[in-house]
C-alpha atoms as a PDB file:
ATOM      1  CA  UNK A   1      66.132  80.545  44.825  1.00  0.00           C
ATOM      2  CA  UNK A   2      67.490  79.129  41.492  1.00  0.00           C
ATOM      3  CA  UNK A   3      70.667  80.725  39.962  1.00  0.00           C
ATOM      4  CA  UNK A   4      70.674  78.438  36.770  1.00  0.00           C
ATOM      5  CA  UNK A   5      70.803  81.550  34.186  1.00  0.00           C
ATOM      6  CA  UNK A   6      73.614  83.171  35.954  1.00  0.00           C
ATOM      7  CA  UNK A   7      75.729  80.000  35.889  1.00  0.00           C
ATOM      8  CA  UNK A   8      74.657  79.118  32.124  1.00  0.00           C
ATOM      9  CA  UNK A   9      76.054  82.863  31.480  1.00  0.00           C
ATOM     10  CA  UNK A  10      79.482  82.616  33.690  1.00  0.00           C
ATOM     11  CA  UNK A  11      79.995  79.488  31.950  1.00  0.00           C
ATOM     12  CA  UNK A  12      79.243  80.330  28.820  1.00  0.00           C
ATOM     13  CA  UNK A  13      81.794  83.260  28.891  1.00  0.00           C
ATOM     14  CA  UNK A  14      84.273  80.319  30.049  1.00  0.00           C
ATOM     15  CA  UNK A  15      83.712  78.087  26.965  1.00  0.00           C
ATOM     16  CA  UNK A  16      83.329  80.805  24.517  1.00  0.00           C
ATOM     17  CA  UNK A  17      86.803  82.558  25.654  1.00  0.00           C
ATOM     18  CA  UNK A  18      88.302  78.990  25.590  1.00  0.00           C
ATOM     19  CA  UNK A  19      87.115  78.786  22.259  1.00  0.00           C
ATOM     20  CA  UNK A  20      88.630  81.855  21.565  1.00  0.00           C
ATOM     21  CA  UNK A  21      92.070  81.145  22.453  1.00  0.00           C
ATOM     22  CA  UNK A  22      92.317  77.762  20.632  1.00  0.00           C
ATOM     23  CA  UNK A  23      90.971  78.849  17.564  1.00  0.00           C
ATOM     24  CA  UNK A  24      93.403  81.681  17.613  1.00  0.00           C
ATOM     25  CA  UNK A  25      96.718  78.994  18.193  1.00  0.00           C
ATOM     26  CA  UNK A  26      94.665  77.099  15.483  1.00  0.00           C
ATOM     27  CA  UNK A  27      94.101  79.312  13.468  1.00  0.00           C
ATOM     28  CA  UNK A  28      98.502  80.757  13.704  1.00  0.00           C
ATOM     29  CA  UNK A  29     100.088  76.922  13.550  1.00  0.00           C
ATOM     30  CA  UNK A  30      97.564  75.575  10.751  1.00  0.00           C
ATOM     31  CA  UNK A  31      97.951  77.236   7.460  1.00  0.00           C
ATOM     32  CA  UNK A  32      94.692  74.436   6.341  1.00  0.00           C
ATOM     33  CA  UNK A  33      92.943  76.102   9.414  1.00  0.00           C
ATOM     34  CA  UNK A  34      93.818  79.769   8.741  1.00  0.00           C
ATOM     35  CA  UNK A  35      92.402  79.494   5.082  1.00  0.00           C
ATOM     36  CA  UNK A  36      89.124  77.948   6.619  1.00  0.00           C
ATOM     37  CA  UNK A  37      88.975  80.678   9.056  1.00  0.00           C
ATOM     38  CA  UNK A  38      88.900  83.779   6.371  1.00  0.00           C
ATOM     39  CA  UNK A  39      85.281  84.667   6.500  1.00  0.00           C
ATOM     40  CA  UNK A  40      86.669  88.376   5.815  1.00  0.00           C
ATOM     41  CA  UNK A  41      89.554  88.954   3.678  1.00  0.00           C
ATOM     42  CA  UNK A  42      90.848  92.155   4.692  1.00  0.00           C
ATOM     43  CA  UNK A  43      90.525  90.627   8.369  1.00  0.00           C
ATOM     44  CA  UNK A  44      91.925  87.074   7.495  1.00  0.00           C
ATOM     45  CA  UNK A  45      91.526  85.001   9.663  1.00  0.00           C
ATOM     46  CA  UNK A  46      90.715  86.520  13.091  1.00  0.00           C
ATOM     47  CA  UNK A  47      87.020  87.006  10.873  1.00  0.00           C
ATOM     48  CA  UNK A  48      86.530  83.542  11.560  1.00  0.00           C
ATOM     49  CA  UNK A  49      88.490  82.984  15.134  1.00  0.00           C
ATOM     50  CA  UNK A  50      85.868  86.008  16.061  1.00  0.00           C
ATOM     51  CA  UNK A  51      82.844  84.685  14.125  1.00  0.00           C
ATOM     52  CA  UNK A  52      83.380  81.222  15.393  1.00  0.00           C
ATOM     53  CA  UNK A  53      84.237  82.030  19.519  1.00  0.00           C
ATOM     54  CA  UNK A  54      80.995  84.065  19.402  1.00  0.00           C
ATOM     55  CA  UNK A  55      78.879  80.788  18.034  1.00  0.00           C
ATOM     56  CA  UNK A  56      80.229  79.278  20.486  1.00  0.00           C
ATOM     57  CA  UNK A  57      79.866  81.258  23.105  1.00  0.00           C
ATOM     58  CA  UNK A  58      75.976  82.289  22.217  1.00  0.00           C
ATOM     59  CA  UNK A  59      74.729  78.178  21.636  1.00  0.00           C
ATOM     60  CA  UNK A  60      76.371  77.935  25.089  1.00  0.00           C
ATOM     61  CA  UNK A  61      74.444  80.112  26.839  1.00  0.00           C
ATOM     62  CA  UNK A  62      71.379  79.179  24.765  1.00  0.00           C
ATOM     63  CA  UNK A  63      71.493  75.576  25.484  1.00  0.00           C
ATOM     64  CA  UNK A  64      72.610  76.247  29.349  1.00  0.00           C
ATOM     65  CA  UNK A  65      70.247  78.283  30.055  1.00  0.00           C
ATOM     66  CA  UNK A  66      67.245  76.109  28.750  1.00  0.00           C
ATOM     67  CA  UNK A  67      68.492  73.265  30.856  1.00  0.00           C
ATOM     68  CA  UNK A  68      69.312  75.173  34.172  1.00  0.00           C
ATOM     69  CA  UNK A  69      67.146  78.415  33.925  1.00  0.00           C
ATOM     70  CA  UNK A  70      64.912  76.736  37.074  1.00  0.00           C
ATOM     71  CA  UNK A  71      67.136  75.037  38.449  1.00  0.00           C
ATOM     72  CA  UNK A  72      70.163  75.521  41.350  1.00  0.00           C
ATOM     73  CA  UNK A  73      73.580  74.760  40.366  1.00  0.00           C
ATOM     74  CA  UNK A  74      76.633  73.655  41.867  1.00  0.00           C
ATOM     75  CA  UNK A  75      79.198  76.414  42.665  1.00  0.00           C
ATOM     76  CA  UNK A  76      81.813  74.408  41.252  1.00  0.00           C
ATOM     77  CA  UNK A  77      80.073  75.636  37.840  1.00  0.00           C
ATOM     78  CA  UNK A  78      81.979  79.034  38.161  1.00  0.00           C
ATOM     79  CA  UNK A  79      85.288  77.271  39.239  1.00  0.00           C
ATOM     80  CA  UNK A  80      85.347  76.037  36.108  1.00  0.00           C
ATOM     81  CA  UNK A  81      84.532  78.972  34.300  1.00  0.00           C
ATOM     82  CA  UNK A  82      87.437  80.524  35.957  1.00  0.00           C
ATOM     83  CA  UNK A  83      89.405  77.815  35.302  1.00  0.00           C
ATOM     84  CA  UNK A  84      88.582  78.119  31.522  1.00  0.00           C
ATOM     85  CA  UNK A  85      89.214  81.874  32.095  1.00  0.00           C
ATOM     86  CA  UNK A  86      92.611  81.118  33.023  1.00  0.00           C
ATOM     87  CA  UNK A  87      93.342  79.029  30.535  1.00  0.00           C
ATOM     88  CA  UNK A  88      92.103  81.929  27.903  1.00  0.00           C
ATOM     89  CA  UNK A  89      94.478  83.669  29.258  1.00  0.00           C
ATOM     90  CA  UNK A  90      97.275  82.112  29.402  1.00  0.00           C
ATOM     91  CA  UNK A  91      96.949  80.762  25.802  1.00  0.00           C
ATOM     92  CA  UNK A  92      97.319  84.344  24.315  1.00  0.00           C
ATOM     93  CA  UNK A  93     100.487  84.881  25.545  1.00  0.00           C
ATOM     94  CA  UNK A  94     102.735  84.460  23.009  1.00  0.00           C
ATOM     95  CA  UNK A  95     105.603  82.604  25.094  1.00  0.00           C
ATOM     96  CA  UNK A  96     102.914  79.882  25.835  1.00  0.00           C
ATOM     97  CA  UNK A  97     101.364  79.688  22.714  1.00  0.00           C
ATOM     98  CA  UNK A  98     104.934  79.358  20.979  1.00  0.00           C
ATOM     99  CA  UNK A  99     105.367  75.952  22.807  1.00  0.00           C
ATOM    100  CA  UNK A 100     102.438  74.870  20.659  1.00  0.00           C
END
């Protein structure tokens, strides 16, 4: 039994919260990256921290699952989505964030 699409997917979530979180320290300690990242005025920039995460996130899954959909993956595929999880996390906390 092949579990390639359910990997590409928990990994995908990994990356595209990853994204997520540095494009939103980017996005507060860059004022020549917040001004790219306005794809919505009223929004500012979390338009384009938003916009940009969910790229990410959907070529992810798109390009994972056409190379893995038949195929069996390593576990240690989800231990590094969780480990990208984690680091999501932690990166939206502001005390962590503020030793950027």
């Amino acid at each position: 039994m092949t579990n390639g699409s359910g990997a590409a997917a928990i990994l995908a979530a990994g990356v595209g919260s990853f994204a997520l979180a540095v494009l939103a320290i980017a996005g507060d300690k860059s004022a020549l990256v917040k001004t790219w990242l306005v794809f919505y005025k009223p929004t500012g920039a979390l338009s384009g921290v938003t916009t940009l995460a969910l790229v990410v996130w959907i070529l992810t899954w798109g390009i994972l699952e056409l190379r893995w959909r038949k195929k069996t993956v390593a576990a240690r595929t989800s231990l590094i989505a969780l480990v990208l999880l984690g680091f999501s996390l932690l990166l939206t906390f502001p005390p962590i964030v503020d030793l950027f």
